[in-house]
Protein backbone atom coordinates (compact mmCIF):
# COMPACT_ATOMS: atom_id res chain seq x y z
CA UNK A 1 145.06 -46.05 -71.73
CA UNK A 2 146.70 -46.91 -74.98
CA UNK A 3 145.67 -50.37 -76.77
CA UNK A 4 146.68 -52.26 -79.63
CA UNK A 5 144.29 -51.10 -82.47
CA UNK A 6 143.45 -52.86 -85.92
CA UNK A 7 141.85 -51.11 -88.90
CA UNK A 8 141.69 -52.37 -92.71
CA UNK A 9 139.49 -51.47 -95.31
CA UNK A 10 135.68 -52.54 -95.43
CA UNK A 11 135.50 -54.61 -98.22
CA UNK A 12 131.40 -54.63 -97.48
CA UNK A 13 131.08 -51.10 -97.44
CA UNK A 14 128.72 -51.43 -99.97
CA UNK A 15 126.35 -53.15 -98.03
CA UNK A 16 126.80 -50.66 -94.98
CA UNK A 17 124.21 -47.91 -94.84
CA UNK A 18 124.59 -44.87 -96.96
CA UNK A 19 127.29 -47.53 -98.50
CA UNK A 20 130.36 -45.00 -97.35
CA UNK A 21 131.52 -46.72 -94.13
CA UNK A 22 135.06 -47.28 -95.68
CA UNK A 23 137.03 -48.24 -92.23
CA UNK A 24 136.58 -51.42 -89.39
CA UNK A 25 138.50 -50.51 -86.81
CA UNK A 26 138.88 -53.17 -84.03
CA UNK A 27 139.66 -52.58 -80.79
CA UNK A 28 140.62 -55.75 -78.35
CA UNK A 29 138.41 -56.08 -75.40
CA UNK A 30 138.58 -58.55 -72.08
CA UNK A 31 135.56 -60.28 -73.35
CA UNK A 32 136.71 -60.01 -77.04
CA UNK A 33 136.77 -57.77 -80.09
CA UNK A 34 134.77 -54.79 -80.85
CA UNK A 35 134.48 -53.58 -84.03
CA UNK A 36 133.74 -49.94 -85.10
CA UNK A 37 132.86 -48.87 -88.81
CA UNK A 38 133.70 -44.92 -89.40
CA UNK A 39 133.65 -43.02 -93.07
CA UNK A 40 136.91 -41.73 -92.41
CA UNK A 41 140.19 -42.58 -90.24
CA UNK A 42 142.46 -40.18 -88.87
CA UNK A 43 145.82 -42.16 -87.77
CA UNK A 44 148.24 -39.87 -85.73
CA UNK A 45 150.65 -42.34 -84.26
CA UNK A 46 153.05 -44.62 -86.49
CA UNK A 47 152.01 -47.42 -87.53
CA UNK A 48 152.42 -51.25 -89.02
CA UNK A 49 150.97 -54.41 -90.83
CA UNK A 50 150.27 -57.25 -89.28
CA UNK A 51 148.46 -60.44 -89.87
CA UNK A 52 145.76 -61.96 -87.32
CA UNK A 53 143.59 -65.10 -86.97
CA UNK A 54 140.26 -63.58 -85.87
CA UNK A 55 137.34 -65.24 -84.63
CA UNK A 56 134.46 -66.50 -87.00
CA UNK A 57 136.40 -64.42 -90.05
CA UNK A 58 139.11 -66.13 -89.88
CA UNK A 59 142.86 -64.52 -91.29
CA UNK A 60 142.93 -60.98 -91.74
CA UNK A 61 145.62 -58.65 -92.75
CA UNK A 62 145.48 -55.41 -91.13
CA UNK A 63 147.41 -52.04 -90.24
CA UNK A 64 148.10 -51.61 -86.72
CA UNK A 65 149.25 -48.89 -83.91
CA UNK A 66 149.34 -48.29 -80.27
CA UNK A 67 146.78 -45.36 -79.45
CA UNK A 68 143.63 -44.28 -78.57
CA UNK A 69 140.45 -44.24 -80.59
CA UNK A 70 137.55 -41.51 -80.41
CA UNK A 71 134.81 -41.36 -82.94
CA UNK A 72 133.81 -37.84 -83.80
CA UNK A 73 130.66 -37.84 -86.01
CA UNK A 74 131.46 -40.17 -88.93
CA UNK A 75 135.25 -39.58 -88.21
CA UNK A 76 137.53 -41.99 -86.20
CA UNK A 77 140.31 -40.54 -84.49
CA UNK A 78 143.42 -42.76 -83.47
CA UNK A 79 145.93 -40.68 -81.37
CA UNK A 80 148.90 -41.39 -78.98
């Protein structure tokens, strides 16, 4: 089933192990958000910005799309 998905830039990669975890990507879920770190994002649907207020963080500003995400390796994989 396809689902909105976020992704933006980690701006604490730094402090991520092996400091190369360059991508959140969060996915909604019923009981909230779930956020998955990956090195590298593949995005093979179209996509768009979009601003959100998220919990604890507060407002984010994000790239969106309509898709499915699978995580191969280090590699997150967003297709239709």
């Amino acid at each position: 089933m396809s689902t909105l998905i976020r992704y933006r830039f980690n701006t604490m990669c730094a402090d991520s192990p092996g400091r190369d975890w360059y991508w959140r990507v969060i996915l909604e879920r019923d009981d909230g958000f779930e956020e998955v770190l990956v090195k590298e994002l593949q995005v093979n649907v179209p996509s768009f910005s979009r601003q959100d207020d998220m919990p604890v963080v507060g407002r984010k500003y994000h790239m969106a799309c309509v898709g499915r995400l699978r995580v191969e390796g280090d590699v997150g994989i967003i297709d239709p």
